[in-house]
Protein backbone atom coordinates (compact mmCIF):
# COMPACT_ATOMS: atom_id res chain seq x y z
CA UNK A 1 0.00 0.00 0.00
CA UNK A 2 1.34 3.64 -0.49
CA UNK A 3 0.93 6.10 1.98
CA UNK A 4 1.93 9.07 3.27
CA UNK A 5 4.66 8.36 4.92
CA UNK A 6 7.11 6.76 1.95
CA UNK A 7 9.94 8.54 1.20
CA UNK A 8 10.07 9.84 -2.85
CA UNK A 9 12.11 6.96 -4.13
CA UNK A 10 10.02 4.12 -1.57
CA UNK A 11 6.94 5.48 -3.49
CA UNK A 12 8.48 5.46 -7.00
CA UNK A 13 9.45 2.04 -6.25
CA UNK A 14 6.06 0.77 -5.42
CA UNK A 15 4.49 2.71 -8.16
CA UNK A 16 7.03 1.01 -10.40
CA UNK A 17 5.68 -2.19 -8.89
CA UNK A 18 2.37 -1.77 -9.51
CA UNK A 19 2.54 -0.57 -13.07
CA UNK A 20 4.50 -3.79 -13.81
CA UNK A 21 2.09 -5.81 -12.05
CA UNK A 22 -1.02 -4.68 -13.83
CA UNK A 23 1.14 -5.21 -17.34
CA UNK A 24 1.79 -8.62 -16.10
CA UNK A 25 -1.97 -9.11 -15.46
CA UNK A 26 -3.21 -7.74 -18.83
CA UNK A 27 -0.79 -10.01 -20.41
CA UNK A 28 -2.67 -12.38 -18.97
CA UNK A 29 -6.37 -11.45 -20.31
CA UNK A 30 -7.66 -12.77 -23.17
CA UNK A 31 -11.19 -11.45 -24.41
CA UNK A 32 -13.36 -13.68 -26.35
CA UNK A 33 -16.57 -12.37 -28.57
CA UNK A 34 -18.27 -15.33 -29.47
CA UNK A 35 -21.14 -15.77 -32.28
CA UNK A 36 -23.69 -18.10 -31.41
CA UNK A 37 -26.59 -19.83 -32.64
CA UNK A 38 -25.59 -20.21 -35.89
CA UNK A 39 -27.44 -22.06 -38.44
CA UNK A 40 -24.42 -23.25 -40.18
CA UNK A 41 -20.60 -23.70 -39.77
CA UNK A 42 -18.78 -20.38 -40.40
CA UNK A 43 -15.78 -20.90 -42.25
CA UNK A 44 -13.29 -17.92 -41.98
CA UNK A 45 -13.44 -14.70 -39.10
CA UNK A 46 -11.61 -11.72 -37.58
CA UNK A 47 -12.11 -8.71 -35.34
CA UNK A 48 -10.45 -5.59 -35.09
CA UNK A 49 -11.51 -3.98 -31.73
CA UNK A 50 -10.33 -0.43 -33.26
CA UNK A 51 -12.98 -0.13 -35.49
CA UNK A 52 -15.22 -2.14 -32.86
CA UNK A 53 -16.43 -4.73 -35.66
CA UNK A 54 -16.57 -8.21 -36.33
CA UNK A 55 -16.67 -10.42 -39.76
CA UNK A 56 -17.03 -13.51 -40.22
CA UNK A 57 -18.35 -16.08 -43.29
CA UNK A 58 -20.16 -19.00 -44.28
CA UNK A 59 -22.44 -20.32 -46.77
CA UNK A 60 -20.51 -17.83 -49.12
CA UNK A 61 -21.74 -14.65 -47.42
CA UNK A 62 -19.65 -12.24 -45.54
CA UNK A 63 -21.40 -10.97 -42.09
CA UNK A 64 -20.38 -7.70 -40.29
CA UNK A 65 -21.53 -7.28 -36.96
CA UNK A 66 -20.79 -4.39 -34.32
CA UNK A 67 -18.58 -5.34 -31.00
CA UNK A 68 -20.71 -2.44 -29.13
CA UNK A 69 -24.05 -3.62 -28.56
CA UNK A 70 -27.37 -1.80 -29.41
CA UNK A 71 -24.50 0.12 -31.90
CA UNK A 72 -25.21 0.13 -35.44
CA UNK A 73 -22.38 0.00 -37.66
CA UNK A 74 -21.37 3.17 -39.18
CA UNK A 75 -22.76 3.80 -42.43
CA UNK A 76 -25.72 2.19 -41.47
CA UNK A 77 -29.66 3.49 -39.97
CA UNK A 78 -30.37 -0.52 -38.42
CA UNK A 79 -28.54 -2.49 -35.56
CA UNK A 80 -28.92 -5.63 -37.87
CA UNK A 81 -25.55 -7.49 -39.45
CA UNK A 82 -24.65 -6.25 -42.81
CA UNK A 83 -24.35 -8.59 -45.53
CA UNK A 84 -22.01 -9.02 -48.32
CA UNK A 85 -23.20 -11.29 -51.35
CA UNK A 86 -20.78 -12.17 -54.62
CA UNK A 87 -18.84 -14.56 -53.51
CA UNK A 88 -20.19 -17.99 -55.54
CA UNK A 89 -18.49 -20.67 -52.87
CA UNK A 90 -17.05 -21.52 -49.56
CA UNK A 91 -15.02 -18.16 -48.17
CA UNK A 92 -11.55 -19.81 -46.39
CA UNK A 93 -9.99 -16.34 -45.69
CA UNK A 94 -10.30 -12.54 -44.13
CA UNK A 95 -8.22 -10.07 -44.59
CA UNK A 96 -9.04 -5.91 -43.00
CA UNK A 97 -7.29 -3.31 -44.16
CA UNK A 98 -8.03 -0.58 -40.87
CA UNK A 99 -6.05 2.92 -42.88
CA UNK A 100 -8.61 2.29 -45.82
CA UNK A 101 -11.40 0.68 -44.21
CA UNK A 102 -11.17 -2.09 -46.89
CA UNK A 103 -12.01 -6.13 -46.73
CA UNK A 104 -10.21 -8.68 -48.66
CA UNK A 105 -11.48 -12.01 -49.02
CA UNK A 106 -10.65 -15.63 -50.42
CA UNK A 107 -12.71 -18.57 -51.74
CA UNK A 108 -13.56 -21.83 -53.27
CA UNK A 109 -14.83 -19.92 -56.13
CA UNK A 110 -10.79 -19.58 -57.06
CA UNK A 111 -11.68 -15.40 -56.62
CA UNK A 112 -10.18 -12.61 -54.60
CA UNK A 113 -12.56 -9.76 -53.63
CA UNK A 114 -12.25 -6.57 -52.41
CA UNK A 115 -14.60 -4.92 -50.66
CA UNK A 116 -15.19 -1.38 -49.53
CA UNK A 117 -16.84 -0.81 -45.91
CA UNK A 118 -17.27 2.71 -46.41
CA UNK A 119 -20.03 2.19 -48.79
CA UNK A 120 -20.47 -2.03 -48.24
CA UNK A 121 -19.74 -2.07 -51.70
CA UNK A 122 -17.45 -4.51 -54.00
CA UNK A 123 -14.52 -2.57 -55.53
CA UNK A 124 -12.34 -5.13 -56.96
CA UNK A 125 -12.41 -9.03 -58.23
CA UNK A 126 -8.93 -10.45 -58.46
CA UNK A 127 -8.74 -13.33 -60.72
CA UNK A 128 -5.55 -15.51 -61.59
CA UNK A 129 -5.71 -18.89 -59.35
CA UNK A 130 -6.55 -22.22 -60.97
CA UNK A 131 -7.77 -23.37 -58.01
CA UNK A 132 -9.48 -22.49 -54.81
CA UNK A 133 -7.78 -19.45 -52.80
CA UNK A 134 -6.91 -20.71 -49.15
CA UNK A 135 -4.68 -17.57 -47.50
CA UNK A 136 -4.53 -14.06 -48.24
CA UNK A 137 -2.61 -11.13 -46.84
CA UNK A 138 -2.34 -7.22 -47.40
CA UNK A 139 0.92 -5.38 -47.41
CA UNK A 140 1.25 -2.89 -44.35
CA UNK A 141 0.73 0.34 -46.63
CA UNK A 142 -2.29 -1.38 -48.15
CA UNK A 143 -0.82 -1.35 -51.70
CA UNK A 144 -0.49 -5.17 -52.56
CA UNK A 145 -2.20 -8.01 -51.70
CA UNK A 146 -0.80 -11.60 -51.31
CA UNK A 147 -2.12 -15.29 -51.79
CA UNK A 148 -1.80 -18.82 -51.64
CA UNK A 149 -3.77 -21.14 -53.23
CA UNK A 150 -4.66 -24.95 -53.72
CA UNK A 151 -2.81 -24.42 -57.39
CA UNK A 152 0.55 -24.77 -55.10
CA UNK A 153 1.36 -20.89 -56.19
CA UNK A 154 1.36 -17.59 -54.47
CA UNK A 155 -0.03 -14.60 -56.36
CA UNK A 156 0.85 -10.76 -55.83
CA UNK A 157 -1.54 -8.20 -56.92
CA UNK A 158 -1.92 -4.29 -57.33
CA UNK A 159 -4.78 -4.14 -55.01
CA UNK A 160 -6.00 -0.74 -56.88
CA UNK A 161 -5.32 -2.45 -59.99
CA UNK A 162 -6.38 -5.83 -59.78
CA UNK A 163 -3.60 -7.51 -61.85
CA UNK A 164 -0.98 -10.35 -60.95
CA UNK A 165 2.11 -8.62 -60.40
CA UNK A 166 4.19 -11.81 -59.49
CA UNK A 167 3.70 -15.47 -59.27
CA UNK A 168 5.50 -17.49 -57.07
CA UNK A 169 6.75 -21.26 -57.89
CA UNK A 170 8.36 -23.81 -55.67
CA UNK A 171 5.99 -25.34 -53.48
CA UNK A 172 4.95 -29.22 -54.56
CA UNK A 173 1.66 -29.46 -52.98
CA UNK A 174 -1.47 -26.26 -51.87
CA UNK A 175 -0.16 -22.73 -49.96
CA UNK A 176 -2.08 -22.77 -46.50
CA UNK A 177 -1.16 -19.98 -44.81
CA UNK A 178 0.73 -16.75 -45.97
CA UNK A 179 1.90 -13.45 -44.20
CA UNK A 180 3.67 -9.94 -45.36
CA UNK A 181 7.46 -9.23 -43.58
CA UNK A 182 6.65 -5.47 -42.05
CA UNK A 183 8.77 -3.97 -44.64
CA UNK A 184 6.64 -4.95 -47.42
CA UNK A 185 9.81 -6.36 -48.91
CA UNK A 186 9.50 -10.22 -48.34
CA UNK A 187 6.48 -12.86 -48.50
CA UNK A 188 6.25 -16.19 -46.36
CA UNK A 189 4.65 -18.75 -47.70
CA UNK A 190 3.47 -22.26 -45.27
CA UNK A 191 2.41 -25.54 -47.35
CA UNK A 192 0.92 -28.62 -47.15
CA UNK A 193 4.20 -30.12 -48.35
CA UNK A 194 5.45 -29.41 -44.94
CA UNK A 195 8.18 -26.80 -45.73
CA UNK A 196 7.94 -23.04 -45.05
CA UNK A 197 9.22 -20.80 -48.04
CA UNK A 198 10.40 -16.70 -47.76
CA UNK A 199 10.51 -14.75 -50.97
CA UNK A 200 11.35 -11.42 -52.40
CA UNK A 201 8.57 -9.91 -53.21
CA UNK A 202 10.78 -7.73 -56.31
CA UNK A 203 11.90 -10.87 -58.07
CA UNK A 204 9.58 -13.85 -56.91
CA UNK A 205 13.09 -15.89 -55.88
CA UNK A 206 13.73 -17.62 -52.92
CA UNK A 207 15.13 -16.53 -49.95
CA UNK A 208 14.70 -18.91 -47.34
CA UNK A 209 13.80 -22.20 -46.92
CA UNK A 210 12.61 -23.46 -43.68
CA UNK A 211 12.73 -27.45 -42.82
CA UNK A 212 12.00 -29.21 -40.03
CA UNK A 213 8.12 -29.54 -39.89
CA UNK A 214 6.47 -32.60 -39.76
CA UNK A 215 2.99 -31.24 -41.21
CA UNK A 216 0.87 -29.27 -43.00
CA UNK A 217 1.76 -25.56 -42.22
CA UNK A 218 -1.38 -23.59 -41.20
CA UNK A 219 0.65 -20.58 -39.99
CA UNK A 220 2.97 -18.45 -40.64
CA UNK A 221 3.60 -14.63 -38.58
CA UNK A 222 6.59 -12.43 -38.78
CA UNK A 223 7.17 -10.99 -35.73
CA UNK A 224 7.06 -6.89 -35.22
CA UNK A 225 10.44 -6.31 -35.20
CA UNK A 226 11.34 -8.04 -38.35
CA UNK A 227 13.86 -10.63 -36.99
CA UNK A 228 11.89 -13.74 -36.60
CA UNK A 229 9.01 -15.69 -38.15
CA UNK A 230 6.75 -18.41 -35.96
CA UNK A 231 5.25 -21.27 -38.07
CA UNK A 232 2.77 -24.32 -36.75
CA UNK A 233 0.27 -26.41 -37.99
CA UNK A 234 -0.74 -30.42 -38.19
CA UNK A 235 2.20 -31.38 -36.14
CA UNK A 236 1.59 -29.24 -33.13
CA UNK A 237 4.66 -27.78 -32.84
CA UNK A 238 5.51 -24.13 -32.51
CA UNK A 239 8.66 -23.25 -34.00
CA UNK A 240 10.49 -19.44 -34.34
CA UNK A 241 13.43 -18.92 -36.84
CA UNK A 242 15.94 -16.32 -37.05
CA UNK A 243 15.22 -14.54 -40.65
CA UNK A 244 19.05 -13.47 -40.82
CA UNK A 245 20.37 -17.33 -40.69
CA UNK A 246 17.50 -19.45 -41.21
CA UNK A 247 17.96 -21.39 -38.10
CA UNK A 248 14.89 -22.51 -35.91
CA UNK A 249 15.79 -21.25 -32.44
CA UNK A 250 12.99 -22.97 -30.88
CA UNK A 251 10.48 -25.88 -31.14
CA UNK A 252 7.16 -26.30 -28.56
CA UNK A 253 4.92 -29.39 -28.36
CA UNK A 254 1.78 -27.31 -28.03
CA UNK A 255 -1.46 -29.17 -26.89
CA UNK A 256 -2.63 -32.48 -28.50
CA UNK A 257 -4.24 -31.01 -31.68
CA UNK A 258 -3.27 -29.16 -34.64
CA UNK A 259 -2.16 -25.51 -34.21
CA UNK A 260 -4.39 -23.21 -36.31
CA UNK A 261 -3.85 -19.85 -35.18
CA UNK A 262 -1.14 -17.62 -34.37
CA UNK A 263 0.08 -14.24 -33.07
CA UNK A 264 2.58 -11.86 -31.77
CA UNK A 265 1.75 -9.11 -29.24
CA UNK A 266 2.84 -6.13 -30.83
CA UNK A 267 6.07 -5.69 -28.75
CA UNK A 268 6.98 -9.07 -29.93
CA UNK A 269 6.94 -10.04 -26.13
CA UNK A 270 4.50 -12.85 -25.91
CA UNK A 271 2.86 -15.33 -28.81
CA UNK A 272 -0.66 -16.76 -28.32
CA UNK A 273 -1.20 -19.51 -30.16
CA UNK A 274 -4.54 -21.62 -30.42
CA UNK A 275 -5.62 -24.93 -30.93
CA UNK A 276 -8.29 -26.84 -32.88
CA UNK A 277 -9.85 -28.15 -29.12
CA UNK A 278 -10.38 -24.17 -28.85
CA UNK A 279 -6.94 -23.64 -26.44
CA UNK A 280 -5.46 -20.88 -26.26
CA UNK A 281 -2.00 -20.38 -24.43
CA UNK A 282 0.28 -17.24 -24.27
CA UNK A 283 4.07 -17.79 -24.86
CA UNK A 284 7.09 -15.78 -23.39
CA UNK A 285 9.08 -15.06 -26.45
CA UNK A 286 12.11 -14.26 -24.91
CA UNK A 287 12.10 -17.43 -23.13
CA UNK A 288 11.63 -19.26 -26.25
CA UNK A 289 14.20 -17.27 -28.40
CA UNK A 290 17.62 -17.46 -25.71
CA UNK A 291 16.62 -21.04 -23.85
CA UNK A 292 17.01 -24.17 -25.89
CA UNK A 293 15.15 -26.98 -23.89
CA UNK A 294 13.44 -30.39 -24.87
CA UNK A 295 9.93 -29.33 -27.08
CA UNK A 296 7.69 -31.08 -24.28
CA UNK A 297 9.70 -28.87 -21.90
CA UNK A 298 8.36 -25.19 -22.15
CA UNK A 299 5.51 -24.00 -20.53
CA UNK A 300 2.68 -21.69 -21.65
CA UNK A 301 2.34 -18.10 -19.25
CA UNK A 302 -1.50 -19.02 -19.60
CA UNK A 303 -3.50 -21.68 -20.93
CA UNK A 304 -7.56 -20.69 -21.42
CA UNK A 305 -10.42 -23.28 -22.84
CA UNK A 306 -12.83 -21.04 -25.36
CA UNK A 307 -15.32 -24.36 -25.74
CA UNK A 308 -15.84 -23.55 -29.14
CA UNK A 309 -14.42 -22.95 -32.73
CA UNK A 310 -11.83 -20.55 -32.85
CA UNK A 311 -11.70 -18.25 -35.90
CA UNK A 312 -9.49 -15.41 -35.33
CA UNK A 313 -7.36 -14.12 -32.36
CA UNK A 314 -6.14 -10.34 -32.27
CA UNK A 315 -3.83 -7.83 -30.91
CA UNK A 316 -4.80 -4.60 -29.92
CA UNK A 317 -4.70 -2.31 -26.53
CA UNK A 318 -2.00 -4.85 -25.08
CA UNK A 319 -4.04 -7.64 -24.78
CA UNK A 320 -5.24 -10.55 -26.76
CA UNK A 321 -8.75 -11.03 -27.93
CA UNK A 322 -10.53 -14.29 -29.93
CA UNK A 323 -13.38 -14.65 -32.24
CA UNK A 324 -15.02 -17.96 -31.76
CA UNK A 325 -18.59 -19.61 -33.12
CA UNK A 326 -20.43 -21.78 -32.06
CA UNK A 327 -23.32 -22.99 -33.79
CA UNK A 328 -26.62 -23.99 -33.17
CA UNK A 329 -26.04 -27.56 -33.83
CA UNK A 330 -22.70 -27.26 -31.67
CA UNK A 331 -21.28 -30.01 -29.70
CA UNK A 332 -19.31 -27.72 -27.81
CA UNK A 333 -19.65 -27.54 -24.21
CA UNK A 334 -21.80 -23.55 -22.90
CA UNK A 335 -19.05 -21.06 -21.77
């Protein structure tokens, strides 16, 4: 307790303290905003608690929904969800651009849309893919857009334009997962062939090629700061690399099923990774980067059960948050 009596560097201390403290505990929070009763099994979701809205997909619609409720969305005179409609097929991917209030999105129908949220209006249709799209990301400045699709390629495209600027080759079998380094200068590209693939985005070459996994790759993030990339997927393993050697520094045994989603905190700090059980446990990076233990051997900072599907999970205001469903139909046990 601070009182009156503490001398000026006792109560600096203790302030000190308790600023720390209340980091440590926000660390530690993860918010969940969970759709429920729903008819049928959404596919693809993400929030961004900036713009305090929520999107999510399935039966080839794309849903917005407000975070505040009795708030409608802006742009709109109703507090009902506002529907997109031109998709043709299953939507596998998200992608919100917050600078231009844009939406990018990926789907069976082998299509790339872009979508402005301004007006809830389509703006673009990017078309190139053979096959269905899986994995999309946007460049930081919101001038390209990248892919990955069951045609084992990786597309980048003008997103004012709409045209294939590059393709890239080298993977045997679909891209899953895909993310943008922060300088807008190098693509990462996770397969089903097990290996993990960096690129220049200039050139389409190779950079990097990661080995090691023992399964389907279903994500790929660089971290912040630009030094390190964490992969995981099928095997459930999470493993970071060092960009400037291509070493993996680490590997975790992470829960008993698949890894499906992963982030950094924006400090690069502390990874949360979830499961396909709905897990979700927060990682100590540092720990992870300088200590080289057995993969069984590291332990989570904290481990939460969502009891249901886990779409998206987000960083924003120094904590982390998770979209989850659960539908009607669920077999997931009530929160």
């Amino acid at each position: 307790m601070i009182n009156g009596h503490d001398n000026p560097s006792a109560l600096m201390l203790k302030l000190q303290q308790a600023v720390s403290s209340l980091k440590s505990e926000s660390s530690n929070l993860i918010f969940t905003v969970g759709l429920s009763n729903i008819k049928d099994d959404v596919t693809c979701g993400l929030i961004n608690r900036e713009a305090g809205i929520a999107i999510y997909s399935y039966n080839s619609s794309i849903f917005l929904k407000s975070l505040i409720t009795l708030k409608q969305l802006d742009g709109t005179d109703e507090l009902s969800d506002v529907v997109l409609r031109k998709h043709k097929d299953r939507i596998y991917d998200l992608s919100y651009i917050s600078n231009l209030n844009y939406l990018v999105s990926a789907s069976q129908d082998k299509t790339i849309r872009l979508f402005d949220l301004s007006e809830y209006s389509q703006k673009m249709v990017y078309r190139g893919h053979d096959n269905p799209v899986y994995c999309i990301s946007t460049s930081k400045g919101g001038d390209y857009i990248i892919s990955g699709s069951y045609d084992h390629t990786a597309r980048l495209w003008s997103m004012e334009y709409g045209n294939t600027l590059r393709v890239y080759v080298g993977h045997t079998q679909e891209i899953t997962s895909i993310d943008f380094h922060l300088n807008d200068l190098y693509l990462c590209t996770g397969s089903a062939d097990k290996n993990i693939r960096m690129w220049s985005i200039k050139d389409a070459n190779p950079v990097r090629l990661f080995l090691g996994s023992k399964g389907i790759i279903y994500c790929v993030a660089f971290s912040s700061n630009g030094k390190y990339l964490a992969s995981a997927g099928d095997d459930k393993r999470l493993r970071i690399w060092d960009l400037i050697t291509g070493k993996q520094l680490s590997e975790i045994k992470v829960g008993i099923e698949p890894i499906i989603k992963l982030t950094w905190s924006s400090d690069d700090n502390v990874l949360c990774t979830g499961t396909l059980d709905g897990i979700i446990r927060t990682w100590d990076t540092d720990n992870l980067i300088k200590t080289s233990v057995e993969p069984n051997q590291y332990t989570p900072k904290y481990t939460t059960a969502l009891n249901a599907k886990l779409l998206s999970i987000e960083y924003c205001h120094g904590t982390f948050a998770c979209l989850t469903a659960k539908p009607s139909n669920s077999s997931y046990l009530s929160i």
